[in-house]
N, C-alpha and C. Protein backbone atom coordinates (compact mmCIF):
# COMPACT_ATOMS: atom_id res chain seq x y z
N UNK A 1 -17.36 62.20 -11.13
CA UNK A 1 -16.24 62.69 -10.37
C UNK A 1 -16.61 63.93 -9.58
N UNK A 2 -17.44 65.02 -9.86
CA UNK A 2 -17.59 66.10 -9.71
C UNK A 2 -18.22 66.22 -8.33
N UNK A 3 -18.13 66.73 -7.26
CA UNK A 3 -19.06 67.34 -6.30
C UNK A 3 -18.83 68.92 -6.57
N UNK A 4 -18.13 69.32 -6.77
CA UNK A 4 -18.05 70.98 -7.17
C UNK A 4 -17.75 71.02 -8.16
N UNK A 5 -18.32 71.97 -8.91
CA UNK A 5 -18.06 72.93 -10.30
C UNK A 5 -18.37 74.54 -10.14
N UNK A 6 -17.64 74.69 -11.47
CA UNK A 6 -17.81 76.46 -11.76
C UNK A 6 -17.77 76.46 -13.52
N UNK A 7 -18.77 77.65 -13.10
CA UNK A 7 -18.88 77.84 -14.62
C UNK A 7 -18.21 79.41 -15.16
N UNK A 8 -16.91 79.56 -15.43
CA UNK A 8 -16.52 80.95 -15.41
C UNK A 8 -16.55 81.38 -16.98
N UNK A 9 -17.35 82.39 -17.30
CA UNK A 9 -17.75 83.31 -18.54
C UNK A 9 -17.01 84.57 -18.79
N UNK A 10 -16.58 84.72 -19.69
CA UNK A 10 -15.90 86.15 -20.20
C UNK A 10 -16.06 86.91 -21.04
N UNK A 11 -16.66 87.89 -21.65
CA UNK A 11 -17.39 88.26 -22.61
C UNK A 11 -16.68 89.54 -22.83
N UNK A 12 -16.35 89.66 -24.17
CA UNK A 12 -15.19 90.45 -25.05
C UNK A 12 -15.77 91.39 -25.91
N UNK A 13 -15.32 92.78 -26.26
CA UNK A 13 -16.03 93.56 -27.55
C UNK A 13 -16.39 92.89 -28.71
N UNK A 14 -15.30 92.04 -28.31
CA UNK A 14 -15.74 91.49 -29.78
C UNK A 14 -15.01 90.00 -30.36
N UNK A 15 -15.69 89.49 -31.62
CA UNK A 15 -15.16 87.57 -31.83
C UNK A 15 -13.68 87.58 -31.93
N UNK A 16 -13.10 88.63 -32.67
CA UNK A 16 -11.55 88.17 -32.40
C UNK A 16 -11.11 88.27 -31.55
N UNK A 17 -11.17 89.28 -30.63
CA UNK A 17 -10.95 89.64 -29.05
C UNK A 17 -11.41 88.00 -28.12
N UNK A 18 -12.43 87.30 -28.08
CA UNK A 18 -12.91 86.19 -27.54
C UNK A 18 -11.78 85.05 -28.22
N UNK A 19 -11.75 84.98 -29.29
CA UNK A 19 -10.83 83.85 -29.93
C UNK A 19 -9.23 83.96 -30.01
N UNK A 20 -9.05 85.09 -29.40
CA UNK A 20 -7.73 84.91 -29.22
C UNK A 20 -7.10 84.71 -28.13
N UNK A 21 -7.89 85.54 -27.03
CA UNK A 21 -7.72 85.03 -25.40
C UNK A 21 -8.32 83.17 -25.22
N UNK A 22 -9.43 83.14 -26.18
CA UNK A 22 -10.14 81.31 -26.08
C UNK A 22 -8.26 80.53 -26.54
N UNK A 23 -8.04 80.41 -27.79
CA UNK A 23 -6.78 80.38 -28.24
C UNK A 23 -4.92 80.11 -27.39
N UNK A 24 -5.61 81.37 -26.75
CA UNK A 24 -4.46 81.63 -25.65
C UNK A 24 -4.32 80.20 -24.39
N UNK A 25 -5.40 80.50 -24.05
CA UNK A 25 -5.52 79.50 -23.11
C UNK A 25 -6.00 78.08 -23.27
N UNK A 26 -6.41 77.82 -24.44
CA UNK A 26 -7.23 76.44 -24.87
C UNK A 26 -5.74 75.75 -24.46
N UNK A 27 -4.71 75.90 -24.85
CA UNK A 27 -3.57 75.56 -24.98
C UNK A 27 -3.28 74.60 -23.38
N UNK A 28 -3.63 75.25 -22.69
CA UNK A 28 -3.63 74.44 -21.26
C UNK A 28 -4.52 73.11 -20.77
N UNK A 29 -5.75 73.48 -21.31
CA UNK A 29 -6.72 72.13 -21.28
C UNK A 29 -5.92 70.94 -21.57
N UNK A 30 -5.87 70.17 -20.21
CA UNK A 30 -5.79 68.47 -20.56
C UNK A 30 -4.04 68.35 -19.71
N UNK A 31 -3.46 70.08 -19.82
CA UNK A 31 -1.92 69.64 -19.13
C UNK A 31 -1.65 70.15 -18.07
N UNK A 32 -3.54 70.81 -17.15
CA UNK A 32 -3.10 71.00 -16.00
C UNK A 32 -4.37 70.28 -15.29
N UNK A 33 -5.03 69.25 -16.16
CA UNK A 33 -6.07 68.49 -15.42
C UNK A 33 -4.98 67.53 -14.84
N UNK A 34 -6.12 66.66 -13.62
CA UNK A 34 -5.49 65.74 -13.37
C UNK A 34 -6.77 64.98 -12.59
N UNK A 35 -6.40 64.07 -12.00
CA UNK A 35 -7.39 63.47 -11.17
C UNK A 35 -8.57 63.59 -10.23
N UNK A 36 -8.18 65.13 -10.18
CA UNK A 36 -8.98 66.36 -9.10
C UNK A 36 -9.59 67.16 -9.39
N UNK A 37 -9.59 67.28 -10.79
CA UNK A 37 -10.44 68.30 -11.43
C UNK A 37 -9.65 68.69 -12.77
N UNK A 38 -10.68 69.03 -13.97
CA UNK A 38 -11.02 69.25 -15.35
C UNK A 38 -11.68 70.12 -15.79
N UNK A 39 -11.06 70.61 -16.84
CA UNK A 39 -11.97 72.12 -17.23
C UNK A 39 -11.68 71.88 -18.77
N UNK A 40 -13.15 72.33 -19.08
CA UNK A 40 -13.71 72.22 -20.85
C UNK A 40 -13.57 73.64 -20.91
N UNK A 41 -13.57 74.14 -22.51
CA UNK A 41 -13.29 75.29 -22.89
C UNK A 41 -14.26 75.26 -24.18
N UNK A 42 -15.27 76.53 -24.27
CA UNK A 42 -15.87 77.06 -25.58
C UNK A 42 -15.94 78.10 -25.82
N UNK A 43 -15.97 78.65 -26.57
CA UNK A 43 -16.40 80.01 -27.40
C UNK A 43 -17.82 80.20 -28.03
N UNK A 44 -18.99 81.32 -27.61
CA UNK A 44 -19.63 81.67 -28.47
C UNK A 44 -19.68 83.22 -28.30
N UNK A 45 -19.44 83.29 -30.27
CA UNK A 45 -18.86 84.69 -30.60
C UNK A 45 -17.73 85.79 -29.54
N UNK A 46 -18.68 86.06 -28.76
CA UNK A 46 -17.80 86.95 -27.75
C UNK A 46 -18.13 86.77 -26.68
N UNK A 47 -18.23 85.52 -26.40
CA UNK A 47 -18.14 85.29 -24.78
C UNK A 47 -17.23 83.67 -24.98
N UNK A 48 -16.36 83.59 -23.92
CA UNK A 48 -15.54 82.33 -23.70
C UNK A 48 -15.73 82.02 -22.28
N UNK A 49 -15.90 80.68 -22.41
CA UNK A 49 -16.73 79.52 -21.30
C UNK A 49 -15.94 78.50 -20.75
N UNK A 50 -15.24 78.30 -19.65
CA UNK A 50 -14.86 77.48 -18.86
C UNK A 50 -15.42 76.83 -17.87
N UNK A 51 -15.40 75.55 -18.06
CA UNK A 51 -16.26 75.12 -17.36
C UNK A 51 -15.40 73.94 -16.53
N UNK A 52 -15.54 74.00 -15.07
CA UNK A 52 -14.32 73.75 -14.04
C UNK A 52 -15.29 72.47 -13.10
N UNK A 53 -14.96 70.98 -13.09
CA UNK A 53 -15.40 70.26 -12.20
C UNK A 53 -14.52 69.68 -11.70
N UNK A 54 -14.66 69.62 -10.20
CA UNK A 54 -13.48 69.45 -9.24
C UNK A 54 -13.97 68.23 -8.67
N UNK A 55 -13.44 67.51 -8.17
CA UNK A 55 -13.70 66.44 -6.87
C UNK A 55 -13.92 66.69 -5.27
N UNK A 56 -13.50 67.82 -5.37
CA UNK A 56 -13.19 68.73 -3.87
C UNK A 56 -13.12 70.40 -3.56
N UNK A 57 -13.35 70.87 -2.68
CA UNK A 57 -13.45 72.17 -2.78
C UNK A 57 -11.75 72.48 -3.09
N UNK A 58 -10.74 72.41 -2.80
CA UNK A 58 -9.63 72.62 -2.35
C UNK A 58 -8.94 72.53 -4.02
N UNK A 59 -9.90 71.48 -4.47
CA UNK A 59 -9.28 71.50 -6.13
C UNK A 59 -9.90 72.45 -7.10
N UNK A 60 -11.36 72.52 -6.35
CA UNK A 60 -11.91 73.66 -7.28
C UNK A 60 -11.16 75.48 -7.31
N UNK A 61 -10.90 75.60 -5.86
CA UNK A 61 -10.44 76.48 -5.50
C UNK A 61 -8.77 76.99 -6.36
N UNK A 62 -8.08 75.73 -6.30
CA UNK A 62 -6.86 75.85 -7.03
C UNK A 62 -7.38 75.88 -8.86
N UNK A 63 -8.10 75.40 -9.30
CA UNK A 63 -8.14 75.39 -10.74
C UNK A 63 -8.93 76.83 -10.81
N UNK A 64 -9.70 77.47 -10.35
CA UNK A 64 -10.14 79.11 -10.53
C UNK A 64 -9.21 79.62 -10.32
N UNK A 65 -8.26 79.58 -9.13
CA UNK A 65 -7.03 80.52 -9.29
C UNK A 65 -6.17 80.34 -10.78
N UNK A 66 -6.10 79.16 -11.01
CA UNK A 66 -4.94 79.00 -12.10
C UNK A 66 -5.99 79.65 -13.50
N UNK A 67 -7.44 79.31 -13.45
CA UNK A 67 -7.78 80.06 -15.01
C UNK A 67 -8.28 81.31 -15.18
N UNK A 68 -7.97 81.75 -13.73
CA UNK A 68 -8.13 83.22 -13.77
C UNK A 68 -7.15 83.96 -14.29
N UNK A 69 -5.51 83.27 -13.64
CA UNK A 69 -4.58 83.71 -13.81
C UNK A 69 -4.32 83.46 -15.24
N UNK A 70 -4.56 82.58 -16.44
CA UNK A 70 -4.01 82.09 -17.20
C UNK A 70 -5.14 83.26 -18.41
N UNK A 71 -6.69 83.30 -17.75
CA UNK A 71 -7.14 84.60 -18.98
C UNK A 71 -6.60 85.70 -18.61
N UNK A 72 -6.21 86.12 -17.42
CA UNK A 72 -5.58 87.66 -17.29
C UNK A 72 -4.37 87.85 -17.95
N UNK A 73 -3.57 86.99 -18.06
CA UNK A 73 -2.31 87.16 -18.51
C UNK A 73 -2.65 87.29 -20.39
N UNK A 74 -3.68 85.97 -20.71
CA UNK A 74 -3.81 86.44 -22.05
C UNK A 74 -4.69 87.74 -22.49
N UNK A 75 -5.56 88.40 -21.82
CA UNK A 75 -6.03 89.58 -21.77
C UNK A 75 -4.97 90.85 -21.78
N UNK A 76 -4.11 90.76 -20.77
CA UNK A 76 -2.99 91.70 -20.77
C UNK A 76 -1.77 91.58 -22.32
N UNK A 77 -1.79 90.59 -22.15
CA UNK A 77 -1.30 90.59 -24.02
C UNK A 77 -1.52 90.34 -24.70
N UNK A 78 -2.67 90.65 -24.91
CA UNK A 78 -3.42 90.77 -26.07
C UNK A 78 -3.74 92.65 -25.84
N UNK A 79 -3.43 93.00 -24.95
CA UNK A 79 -3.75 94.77 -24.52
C UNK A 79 -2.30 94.87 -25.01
N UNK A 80 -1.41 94.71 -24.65
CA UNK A 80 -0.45 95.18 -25.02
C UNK A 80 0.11 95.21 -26.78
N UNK A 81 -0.09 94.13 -27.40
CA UNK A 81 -0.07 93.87 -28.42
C UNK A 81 -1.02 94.70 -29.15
N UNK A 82 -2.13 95.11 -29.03
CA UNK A 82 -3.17 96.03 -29.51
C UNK A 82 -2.25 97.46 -29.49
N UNK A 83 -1.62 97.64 -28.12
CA UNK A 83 -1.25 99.09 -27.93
C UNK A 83 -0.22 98.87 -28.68
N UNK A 84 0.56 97.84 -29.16
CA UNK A 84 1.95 98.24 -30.55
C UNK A 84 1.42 98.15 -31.58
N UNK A 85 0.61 97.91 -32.03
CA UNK A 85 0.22 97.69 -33.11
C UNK A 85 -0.57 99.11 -33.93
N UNK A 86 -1.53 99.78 -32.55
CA UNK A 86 -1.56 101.12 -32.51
C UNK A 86 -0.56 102.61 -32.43
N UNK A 87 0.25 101.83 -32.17
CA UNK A 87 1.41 102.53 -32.09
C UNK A 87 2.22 102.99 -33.35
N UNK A 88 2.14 102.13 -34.12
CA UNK A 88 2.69 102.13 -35.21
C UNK A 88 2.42 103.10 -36.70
């Protein structure tokens, strides 16, 4: 299927920090593929691995926007949740 791919890496202080943002987002694999492109998800220790093959530039382009958006959001709460928890 593939003429384009991406391989996007994220690498965390540390394994729970990696497995909870991996966690966060594994959750999406498979319910925002479709015919145009697919993305696998792994973890080692503290780095998390997406790996994005598209059919087209136009699909590759839309699935990096969406798993960029989908680790930032779990990065940001998972920051926030750290800062209540410190809080306390």
């Amino acid at each position: 299927m593939s003429s384009h791919d991406a391989t996007l890496e994220f690498d965390y202080e540390s394994a729970s920090r990696a497995r909870l943002v991996a966690e966060s987002v594994a959750r999406e694999i498979g319910e925002i593929d479709d015919e145009r492109s697919q993305t696998t998800i792994a973890r080692d220790e503290t780095t998390l691995v997406l790996e994005i093959d598209a059919a087209d530039a136009v699909a590759l382009r839309a699935a990096l926007n969406t798993w960029f958006s989908l680790v930032d959001v779990a990065e940001r709460t998972a920051d926030a949740g750290e800062r209540i928890l410190e809080s306390q």
